[in-house]
Every structure is written in C-alpha cells, then in structure tokens.
Protein backbone atom coordinates (compact mmCIF):
# COMPACT_ATOMS: atom_id res chain seq x y z
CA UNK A 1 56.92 110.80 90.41
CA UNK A 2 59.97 108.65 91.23
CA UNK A 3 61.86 109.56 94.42
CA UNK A 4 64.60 108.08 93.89
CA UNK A 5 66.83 106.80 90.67
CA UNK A 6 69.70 104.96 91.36
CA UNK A 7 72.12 103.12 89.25
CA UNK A 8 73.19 99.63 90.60
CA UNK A 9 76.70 98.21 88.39
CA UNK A 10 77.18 94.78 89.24
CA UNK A 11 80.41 92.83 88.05
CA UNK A 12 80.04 89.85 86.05
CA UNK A 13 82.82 87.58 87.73
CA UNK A 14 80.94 85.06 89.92
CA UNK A 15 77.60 86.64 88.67
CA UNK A 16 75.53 84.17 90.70
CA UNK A 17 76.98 85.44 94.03
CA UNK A 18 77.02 89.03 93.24
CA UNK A 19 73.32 88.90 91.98
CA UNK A 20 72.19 88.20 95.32
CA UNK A 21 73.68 91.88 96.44
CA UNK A 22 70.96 93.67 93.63
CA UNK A 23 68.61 90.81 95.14
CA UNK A 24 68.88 92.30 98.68
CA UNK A 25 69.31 95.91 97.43
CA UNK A 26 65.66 95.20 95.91
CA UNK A 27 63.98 94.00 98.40
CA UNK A 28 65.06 96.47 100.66
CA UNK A 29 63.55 99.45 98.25
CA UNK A 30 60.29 97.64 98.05
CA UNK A 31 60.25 97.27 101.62
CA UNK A 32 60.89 100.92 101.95
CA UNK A 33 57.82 102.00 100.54
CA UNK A 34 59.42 104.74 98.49
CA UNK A 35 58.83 105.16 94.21
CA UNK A 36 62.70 104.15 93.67
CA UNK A 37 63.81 103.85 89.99
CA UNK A 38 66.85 101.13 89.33
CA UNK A 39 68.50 100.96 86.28
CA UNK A 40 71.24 97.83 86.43
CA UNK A 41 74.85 98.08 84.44
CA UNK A 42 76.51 95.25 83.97
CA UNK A 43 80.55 95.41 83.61
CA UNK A 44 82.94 92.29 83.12
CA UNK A 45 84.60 92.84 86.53
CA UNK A 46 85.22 95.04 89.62
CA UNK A 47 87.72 96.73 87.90
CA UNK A 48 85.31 98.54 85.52
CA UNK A 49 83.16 99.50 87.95
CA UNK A 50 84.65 102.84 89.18
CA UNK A 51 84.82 104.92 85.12
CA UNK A 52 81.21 103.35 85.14
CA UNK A 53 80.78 105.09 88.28
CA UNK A 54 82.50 108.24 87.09
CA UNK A 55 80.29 108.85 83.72
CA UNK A 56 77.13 107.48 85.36
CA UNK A 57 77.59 110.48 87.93
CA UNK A 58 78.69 113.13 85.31
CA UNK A 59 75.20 112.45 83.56
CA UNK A 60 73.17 114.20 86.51
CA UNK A 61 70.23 111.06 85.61
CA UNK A 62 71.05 109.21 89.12
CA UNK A 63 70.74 110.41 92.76
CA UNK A 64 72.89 107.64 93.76
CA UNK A 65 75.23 104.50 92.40
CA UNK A 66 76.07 101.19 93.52
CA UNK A 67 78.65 98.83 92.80
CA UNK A 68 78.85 95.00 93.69
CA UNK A 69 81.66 92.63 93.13
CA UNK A 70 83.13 89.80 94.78
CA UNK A 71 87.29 90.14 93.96
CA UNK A 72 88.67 86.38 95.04
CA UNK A 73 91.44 85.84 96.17
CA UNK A 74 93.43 83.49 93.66
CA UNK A 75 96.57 82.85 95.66
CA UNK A 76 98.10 86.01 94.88
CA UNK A 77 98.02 89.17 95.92
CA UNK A 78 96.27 90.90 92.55
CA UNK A 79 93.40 90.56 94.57
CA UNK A 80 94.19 92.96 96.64
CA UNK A 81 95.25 95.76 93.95
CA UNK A 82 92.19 94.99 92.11
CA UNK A 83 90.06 95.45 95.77
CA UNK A 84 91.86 98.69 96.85
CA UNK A 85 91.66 100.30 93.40
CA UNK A 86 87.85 99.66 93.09
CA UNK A 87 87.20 101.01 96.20
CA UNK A 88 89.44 104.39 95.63
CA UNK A 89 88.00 104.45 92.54
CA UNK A 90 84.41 104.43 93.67
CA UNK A 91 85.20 106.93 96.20
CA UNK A 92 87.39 109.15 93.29
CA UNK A 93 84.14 108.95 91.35
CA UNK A 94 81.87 110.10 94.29
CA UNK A 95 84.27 112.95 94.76
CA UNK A 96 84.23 114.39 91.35
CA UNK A 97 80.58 113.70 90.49
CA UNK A 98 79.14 114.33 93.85
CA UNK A 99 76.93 111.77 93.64
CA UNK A 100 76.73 109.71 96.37
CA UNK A 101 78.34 106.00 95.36
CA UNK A 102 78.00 102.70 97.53
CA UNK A 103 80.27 99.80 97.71
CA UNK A 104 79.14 96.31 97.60
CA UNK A 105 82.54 94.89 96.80
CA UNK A 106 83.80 92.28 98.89
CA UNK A 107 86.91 90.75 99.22
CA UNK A 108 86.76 87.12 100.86
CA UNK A 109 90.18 85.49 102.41
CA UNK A 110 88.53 82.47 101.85
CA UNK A 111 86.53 81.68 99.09
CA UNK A 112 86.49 78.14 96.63
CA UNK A 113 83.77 77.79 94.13
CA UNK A 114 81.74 75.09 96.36
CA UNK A 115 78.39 74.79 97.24
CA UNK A 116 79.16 75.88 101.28
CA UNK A 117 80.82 78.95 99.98
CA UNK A 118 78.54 79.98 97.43
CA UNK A 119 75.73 79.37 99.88
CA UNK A 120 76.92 81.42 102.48
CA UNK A 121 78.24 84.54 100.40
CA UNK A 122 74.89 84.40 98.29
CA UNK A 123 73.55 85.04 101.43
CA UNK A 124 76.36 87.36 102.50
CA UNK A 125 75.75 89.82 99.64
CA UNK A 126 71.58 89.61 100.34
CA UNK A 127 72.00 90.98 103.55
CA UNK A 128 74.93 93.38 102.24
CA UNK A 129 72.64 94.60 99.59
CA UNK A 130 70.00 95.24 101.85
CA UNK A 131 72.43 97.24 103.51
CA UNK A 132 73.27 99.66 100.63
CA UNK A 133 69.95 99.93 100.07
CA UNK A 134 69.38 101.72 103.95
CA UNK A 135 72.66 103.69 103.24
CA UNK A 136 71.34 105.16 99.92
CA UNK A 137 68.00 105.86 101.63
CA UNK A 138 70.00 107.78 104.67
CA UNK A 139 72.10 109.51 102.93
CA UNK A 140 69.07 110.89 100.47
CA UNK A 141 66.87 111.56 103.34
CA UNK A 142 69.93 113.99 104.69
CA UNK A 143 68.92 117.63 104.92
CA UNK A 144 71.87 119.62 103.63
C-alpha cells in the first residue's frame, strides 16, 4: 500500500531548469524509504500552477502538491506579479483544499539563459526539490 501520493505540477517555461526540482524531489522519496506515489502535471507556466493546485486538492486523490517554476526576471517588474500571485495562489489553494501544497517557485534577480546560470540553478532546484520532498514528509508524519 502506498504511503504517500503526491502531485508534483511543474511549469514548462525553462523546463530544463525546473526539471531538476522533480529530479531532487525524487531522489529524496527514494532515499526516504517510504512507498510514495507521484503523479507529474505539467502546466505552460507558473501562473497556472495555483487552479491546478486548487482542483488537484478538491479531488481528495493527493495527500500533498507541489509546484516548481522558475519566474525570470525580464527587465520588468511582471515578474514580480506573476511570483507573488503564484505563491498566494498556492497558499489560497492549500487553504481551501486543506491539502498541504509546497512551493518550488523561484524567482532569480539574476538569471540569463547561459551555461553558468543554467548550471548553477539546475543545481539550485536539485537541492530545492530535495527540500520539498523533507517538507512533504514532515508535515505528513505530523500527528494532528
């Protein structure tokens, strides 16, 4: 019997950075030794990630969700909207559906699409999935 199932969203802008987050997030269950059931959604961007969120939780299937994105700053401040509306809607959808829902959605001051950058926040979002993946495990082993 699974212990766990978890739903893990993961934004399609910059795919090949945010992968690494469900990369991390993976290895981290495995490591954990516990029977943990992912199913992955994709969505085009962060901004789709929180109604995801919302009807994901209303289904009752998933003990927890997890959303990764990487919102860029383009030279403008969208960026910023786009970051701060993900997150509040994450946490709006955690609210109503009382399913616990994790945030893997980063918002770099500095990012260009070179092979420095994309080296070191590949390896950013590993270690930041790996981190979700300990905060869904605490937060399910919580006696209530």
């Amino acid at each position: 019997m699974t212990d766990l199932t978890i739903a893990f969203i993961r934004a399609r802008w910059h795919a090949d950075i945010v992968d690494r987050a469900h990369e991390g997030f993976m290895a981290a269950m495995a490591e954990s030794g516990r029977d943990v059931a992912v199913k992955v959604y994709d969505v085009p961007g962060a901004f789709e990630m929180p109604l995801l969120a919302k009807r994901l939780g209303e289904t009752g299937r998933f003990d927890a969700i997890v959303g990764a994105a990487l919102v860029v700053d383009g030279g403008i401040y969208r960026h910023d909207f786009v970051a701060q509306a993900v997150v509040t809607g994450l946490m709006d959808a955690q609210m109503t559906t009382g399913v616990p829902t994790f945030s893997v959605s980063l918002t770099p001051h500095q990012f260009q699409e070179t092979a420095s950058h994309e080296a070191f926040f590949g390896a950013h979002f590993v270690g930041k999935g790996r981190e979700a993946a300990a905060a869904v495990l605490a937060i399910a082993d919580l006696e209530l």
